[in-house]
Protein backbone atom coordinates (compact mmCIF):
# COMPACT_ATOMS: atom_id res chain seq x y z
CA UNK A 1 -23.38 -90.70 30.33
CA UNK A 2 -21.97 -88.08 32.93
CA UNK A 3 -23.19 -85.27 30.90
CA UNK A 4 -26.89 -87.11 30.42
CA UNK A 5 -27.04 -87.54 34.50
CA UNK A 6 -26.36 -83.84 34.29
CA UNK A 7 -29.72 -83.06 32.23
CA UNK A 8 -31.12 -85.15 34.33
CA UNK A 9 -30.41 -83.32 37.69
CA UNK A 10 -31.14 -80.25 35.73
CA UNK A 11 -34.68 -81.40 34.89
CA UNK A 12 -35.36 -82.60 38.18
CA UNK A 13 -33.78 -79.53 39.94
CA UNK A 14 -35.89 -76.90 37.13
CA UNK A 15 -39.11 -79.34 37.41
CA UNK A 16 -39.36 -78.91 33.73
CA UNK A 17 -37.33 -79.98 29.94
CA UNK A 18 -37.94 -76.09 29.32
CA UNK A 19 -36.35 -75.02 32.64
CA UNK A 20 -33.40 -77.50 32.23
CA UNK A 21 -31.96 -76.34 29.00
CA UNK A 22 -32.05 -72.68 30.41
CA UNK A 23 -29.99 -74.01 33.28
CA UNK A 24 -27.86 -75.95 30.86
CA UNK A 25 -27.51 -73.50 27.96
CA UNK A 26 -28.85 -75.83 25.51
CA UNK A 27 -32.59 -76.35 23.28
CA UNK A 28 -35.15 -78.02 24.82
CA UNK A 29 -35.05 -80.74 21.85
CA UNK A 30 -31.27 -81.13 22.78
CA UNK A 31 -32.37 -82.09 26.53
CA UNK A 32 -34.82 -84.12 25.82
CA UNK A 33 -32.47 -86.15 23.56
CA UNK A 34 -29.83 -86.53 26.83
CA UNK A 35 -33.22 -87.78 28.64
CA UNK A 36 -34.05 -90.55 26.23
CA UNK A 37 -30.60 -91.54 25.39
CA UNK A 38 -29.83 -91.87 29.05
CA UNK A 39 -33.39 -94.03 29.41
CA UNK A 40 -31.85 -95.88 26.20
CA UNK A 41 -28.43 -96.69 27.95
CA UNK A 42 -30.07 -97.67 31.29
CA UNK A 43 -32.97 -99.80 29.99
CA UNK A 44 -35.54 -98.19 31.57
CA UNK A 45 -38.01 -95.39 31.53
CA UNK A 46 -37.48 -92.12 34.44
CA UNK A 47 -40.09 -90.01 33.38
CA UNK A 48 -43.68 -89.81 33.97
CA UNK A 49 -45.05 -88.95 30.73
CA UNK A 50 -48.30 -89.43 31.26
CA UNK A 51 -48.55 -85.45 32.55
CA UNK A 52 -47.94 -82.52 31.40
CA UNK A 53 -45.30 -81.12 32.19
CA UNK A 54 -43.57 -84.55 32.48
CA UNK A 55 -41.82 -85.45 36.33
CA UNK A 56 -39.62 -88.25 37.32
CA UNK A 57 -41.02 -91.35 38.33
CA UNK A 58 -40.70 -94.04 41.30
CA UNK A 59 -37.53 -95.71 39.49
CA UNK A 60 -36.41 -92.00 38.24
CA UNK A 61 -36.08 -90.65 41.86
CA UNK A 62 -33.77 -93.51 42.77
CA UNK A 63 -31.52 -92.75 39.79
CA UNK A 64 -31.40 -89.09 40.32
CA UNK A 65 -30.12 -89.88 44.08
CA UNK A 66 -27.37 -91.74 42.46
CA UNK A 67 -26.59 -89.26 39.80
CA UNK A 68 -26.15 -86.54 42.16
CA UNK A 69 -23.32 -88.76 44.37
CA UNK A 70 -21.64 -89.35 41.28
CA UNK A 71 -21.19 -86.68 39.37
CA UNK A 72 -20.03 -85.33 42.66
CA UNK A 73 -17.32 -87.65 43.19
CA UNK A 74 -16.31 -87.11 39.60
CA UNK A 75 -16.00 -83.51 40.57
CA UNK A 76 -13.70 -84.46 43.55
CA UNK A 77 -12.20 -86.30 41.09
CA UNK A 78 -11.34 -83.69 38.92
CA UNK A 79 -9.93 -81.74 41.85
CA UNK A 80 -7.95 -84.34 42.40
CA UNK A 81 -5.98 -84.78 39.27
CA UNK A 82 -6.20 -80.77 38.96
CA UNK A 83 -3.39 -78.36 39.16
CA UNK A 84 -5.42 -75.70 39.50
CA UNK A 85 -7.31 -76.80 42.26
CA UNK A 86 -6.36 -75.99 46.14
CA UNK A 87 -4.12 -78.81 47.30
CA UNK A 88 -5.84 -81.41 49.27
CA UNK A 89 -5.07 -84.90 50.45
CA UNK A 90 -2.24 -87.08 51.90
CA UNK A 91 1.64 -86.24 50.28
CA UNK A 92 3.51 -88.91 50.99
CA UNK A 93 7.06 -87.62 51.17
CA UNK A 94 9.89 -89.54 51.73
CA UNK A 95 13.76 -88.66 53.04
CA UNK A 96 17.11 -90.05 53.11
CA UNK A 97 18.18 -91.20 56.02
CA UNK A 98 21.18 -88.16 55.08
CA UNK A 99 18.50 -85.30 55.12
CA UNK A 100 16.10 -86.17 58.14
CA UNK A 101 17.28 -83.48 60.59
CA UNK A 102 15.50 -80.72 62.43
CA UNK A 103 15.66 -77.83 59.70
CA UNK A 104 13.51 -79.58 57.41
CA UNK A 105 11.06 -78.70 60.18
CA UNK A 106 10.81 -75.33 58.48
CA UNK A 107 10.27 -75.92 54.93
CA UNK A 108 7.61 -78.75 56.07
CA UNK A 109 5.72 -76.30 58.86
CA UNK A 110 5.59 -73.63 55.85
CA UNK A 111 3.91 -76.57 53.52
CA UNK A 112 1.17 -77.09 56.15
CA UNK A 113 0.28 -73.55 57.37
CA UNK A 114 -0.04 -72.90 53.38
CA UNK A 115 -2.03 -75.51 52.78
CA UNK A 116 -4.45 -77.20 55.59
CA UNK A 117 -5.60 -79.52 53.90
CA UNK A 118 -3.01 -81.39 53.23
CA UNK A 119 -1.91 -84.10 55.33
CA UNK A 120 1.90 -85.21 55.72
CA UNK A 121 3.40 -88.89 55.94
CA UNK A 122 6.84 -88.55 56.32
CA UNK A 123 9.37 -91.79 56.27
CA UNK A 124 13.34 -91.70 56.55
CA UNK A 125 14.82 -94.49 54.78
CA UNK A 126 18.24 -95.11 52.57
CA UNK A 127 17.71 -93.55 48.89
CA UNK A 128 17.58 -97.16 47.39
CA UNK A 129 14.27 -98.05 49.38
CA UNK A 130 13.25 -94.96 48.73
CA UNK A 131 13.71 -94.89 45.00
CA UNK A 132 11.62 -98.64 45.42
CA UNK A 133 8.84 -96.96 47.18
CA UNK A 134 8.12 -94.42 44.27
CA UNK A 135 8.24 -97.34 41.85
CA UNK A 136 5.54 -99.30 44.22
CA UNK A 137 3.01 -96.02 44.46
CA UNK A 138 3.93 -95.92 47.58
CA UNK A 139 5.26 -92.37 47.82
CA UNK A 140 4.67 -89.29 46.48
CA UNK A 141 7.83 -87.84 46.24
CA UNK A 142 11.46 -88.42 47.87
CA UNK A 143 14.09 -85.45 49.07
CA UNK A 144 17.46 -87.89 48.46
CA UNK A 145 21.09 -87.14 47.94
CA UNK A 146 22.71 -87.93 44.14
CA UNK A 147 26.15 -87.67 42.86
CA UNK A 148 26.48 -84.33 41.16
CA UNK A 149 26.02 -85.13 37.82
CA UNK A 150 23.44 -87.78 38.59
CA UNK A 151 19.70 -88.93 38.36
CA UNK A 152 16.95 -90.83 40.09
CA UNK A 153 16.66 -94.40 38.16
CA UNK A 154 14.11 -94.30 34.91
CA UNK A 155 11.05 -93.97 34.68
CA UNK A 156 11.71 -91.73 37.53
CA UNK A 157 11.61 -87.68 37.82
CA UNK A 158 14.37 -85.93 39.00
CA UNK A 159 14.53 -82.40 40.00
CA UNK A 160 17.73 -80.95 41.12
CA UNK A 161 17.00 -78.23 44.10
CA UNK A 162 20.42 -77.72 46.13
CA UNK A 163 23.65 -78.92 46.62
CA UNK A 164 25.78 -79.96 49.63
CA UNK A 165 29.05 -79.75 50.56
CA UNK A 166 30.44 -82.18 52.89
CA UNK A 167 33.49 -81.64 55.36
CA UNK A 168 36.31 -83.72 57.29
CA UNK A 169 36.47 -82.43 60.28
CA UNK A 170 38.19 -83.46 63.65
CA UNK A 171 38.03 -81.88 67.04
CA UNK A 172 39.65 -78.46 67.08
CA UNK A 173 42.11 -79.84 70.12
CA UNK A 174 42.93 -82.73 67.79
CA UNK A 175 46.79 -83.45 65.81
CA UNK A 176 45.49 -84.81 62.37
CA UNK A 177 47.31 -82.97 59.35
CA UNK A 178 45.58 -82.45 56.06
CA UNK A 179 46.94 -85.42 54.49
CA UNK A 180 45.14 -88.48 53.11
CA UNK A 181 48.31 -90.84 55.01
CA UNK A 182 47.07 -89.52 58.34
CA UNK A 183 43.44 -89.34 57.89
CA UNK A 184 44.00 -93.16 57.05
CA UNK A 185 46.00 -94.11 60.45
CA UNK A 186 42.50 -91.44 62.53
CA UNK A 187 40.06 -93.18 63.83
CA UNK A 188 36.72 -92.29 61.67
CA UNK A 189 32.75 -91.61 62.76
CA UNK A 190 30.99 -92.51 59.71
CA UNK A 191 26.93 -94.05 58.85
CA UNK A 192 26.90 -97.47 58.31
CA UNK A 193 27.67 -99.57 55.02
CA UNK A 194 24.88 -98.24 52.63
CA UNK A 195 25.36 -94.88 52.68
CA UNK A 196 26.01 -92.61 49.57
CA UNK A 197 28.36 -90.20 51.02
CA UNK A 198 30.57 -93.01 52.85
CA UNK A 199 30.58 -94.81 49.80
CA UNK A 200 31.76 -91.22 47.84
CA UNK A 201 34.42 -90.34 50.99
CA UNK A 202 36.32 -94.12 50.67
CA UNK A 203 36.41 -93.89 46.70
CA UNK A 204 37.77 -90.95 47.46
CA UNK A 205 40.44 -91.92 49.91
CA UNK A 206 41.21 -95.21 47.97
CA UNK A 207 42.05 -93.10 44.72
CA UNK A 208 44.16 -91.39 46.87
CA UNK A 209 45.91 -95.38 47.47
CA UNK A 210 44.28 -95.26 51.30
CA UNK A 211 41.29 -96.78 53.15
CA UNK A 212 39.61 -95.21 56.16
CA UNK A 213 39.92 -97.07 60.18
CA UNK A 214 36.27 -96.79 60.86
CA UNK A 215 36.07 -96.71 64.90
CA UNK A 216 32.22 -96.02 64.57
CA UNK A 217 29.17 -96.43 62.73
CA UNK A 218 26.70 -94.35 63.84
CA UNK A 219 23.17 -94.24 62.22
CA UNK A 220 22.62 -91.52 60.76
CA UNK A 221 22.93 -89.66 63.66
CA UNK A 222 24.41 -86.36 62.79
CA UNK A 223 24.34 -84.84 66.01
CA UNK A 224 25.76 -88.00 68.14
CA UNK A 225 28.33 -88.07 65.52
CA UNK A 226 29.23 -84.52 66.10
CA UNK A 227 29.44 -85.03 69.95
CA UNK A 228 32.24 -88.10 69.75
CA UNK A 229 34.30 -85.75 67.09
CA UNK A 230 34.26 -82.94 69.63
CA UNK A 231 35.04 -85.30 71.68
CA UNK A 232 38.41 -86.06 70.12
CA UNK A 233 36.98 -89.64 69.55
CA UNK A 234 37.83 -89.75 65.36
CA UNK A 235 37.38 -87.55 62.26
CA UNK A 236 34.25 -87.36 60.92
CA UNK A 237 32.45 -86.37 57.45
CA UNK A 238 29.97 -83.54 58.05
CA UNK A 239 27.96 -80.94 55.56
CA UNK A 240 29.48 -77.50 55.77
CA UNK A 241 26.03 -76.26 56.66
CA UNK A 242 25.51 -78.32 59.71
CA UNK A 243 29.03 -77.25 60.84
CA UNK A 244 28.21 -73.59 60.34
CA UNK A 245 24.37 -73.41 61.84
CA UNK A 246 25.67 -75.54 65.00
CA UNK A 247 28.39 -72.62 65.23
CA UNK A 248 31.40 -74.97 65.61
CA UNK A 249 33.75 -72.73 64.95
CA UNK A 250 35.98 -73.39 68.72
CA UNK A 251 34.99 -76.89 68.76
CA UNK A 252 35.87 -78.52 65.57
CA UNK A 253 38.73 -78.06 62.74
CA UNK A 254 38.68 -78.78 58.78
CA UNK A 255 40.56 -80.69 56.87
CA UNK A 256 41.49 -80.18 53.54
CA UNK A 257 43.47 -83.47 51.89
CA UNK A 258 44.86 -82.75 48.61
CA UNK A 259 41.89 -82.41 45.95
CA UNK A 260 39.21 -83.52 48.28
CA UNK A 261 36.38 -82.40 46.95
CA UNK A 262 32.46 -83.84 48.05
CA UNK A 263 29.92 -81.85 47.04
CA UNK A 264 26.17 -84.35 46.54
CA UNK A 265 23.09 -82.66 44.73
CA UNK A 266 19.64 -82.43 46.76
CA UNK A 267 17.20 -83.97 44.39
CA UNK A 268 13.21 -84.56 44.79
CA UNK A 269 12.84 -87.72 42.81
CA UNK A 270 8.95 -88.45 41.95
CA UNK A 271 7.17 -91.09 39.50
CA UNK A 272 5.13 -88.46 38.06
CA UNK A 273 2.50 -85.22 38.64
CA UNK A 274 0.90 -85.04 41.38
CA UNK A 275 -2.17 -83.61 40.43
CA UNK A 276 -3.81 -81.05 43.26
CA UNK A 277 -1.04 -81.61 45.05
CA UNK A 278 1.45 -80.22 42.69
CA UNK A 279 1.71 -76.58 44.38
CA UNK A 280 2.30 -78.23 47.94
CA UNK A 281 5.77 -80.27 46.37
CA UNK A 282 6.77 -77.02 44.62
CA UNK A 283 6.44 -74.57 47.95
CA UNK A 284 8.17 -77.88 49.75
CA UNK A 285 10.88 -77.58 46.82
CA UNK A 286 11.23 -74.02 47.44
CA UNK A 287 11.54 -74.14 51.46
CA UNK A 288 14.53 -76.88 50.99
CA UNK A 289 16.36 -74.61 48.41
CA UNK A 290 16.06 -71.81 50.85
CA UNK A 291 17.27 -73.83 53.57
CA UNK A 292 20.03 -74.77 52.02
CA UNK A 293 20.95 -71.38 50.67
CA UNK A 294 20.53 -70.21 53.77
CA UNK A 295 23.11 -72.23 55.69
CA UNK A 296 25.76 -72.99 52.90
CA UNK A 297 28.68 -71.06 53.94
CA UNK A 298 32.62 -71.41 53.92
CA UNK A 299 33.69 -73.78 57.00
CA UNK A 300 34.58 -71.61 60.15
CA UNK A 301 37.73 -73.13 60.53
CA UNK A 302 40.64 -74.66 58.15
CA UNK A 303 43.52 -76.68 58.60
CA UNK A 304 46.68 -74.29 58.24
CA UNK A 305 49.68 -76.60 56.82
CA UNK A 306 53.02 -76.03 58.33
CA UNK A 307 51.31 -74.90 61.68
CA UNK A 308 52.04 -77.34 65.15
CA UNK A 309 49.62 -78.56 66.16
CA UNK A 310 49.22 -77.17 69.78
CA UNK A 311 49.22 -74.05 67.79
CA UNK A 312 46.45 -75.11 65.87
CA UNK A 313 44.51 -76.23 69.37
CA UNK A 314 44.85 -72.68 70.70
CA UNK A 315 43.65 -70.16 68.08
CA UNK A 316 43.20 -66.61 68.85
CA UNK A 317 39.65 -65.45 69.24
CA UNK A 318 37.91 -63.87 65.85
């Protein structure tokens, strides 16, 4: 029927069945058909025949109207479900609770000066809601951390983009050696129950035959946490890149325990394509990979075995 309401806008836009297949491309016969068959399907007569050359009549004029709204909705439509088309509309992007810091500022800005017209909606929540929300329809797409190795739950997508590398770190004035036995008797500045890399730093520590003294569960509040290890407060777990864009190098020391090793893949988990807005979540994908490229670097400082501590508290300048 879509491509009959087209003759028919054709006709009524040409004034004539003659005029209307030149528009269209096609025979005169061939429109004419589309005319009756779309009089057939609708159960009533749109043309005038009664002159020559025939026009549209009361009832026609009322169905052109219509015709013209709806084959341009089914254009927006199309643009819609289109790759190819500018992106347009809301992206509903969702972040772990782990990733919702300042830098992803950049990648986001670059999304929106690229693309105007789309509109952002933005909610930070633990990877298990947010793997829920895709499955509801409610998001578009979610930046979460995953186990190296790992993937979003079927049915959905994942896409790995980056990978993180997390740290123990205490205050650089602080006495804790590099072994699992000590870091178990420190005080500890983790997120609360729920979270993916707590969870990965106590299976950790418990293969190891200990169990972290949590003194403080901050919500995901990298920055506060930060403040209370430079603070000497406790140890903390940290990503190597935050360490090394907040320039911690005087303020905070690594720790190495034997065979600690906590690295967590970025991942953009989706339920499926996106349509028009398929370009935005790729130049969003790119901006996070860059970010991440960007500020992954070797931590600034390492625990030295063997060295005293007040040693250790008063390091040369580099």
């Amino acid at each position: 029927m879509l491509d009959d309401l087209h003759a028919l806008v054709e006709f009524a836009q040409a004034g004539s069945i003659a005029g209307a297949a030149d528009r269209l491309f096609r025979t005169p016969s061939a429109i004419t058909r589309q005319l009756q068959r779309l009089e057939a399907a609708l159960g009533a007569e749109l043309l005038d025949r009664s002159v020559k050359p025939p026009r549209l009549n009361s009832l026609g004029s009322k169905v052109l109207e219509q015709a013209r709204d709806l084959l341009q909705r089914t254009e927006a439509l199309k643009s819609v479900a289109s790759r190819d088309a500018e992106p347009h509309g809301l992206l509903r992007i969702g972040l772990a609770h782990a990733l919702a810091e300042g830098t992803l500022i950049e990648p986001i800005r670059a999304l929106t000066e690229k693309y105007p017209k789309v509109r952002l909606r933005l909610l930070s929540a633990l990877t298990g809601e947010l793997f829920n929300r895709l499955l509801a329809g409610e998001l578009d797409v979610a930046v979460v951390f995953l186990p190296e190795g790992k993937t979003a739950p079927s049915p959905l997508l994942t896409n790995i983009i980056a990978s993180d590398r997390m740290e123990i770190v205490q205050s650089a004035a602080g006495n804790i050696d590099g072994e699992w036995e000590s870091l178990s008797r420190a005080p500890w500045v983790l997120n609360p129950s729920g979270c993916l890399l707590r969870a990965s730093l106590i299976d950790q520590m418990e293969r190891a035959g200990f169990t972290p003294m949590v003194a403080a569960e901050i919500h995901y509040n990298i920055h506060l946490q930060l403040a209370l290890i430079q603070s000497g407060y406790g140890v903390g777990l940290l990503p190597a890149r935050f360490i090394a864009r907040k320039n911690c190098r005087d303020t905070v020391e690594v720790l190495r325990p034997p065979s600690f090793d906590l690295r967590l893949s970025v991942a953009i988990a989706r339920i499926g394509q996106l349509g028009a807005l398929e370009r935005a979540v790729e130049l969003l994908e790119h901006g996070i990979r860059h970010l991440f490229e960007a500020h992954t670097k070797e931590p600034v400082t390492r625990h030295r075995r063997g060295v005293p501590a007040n040693r250790r508290a008063a390091r040369p300048p580099r």
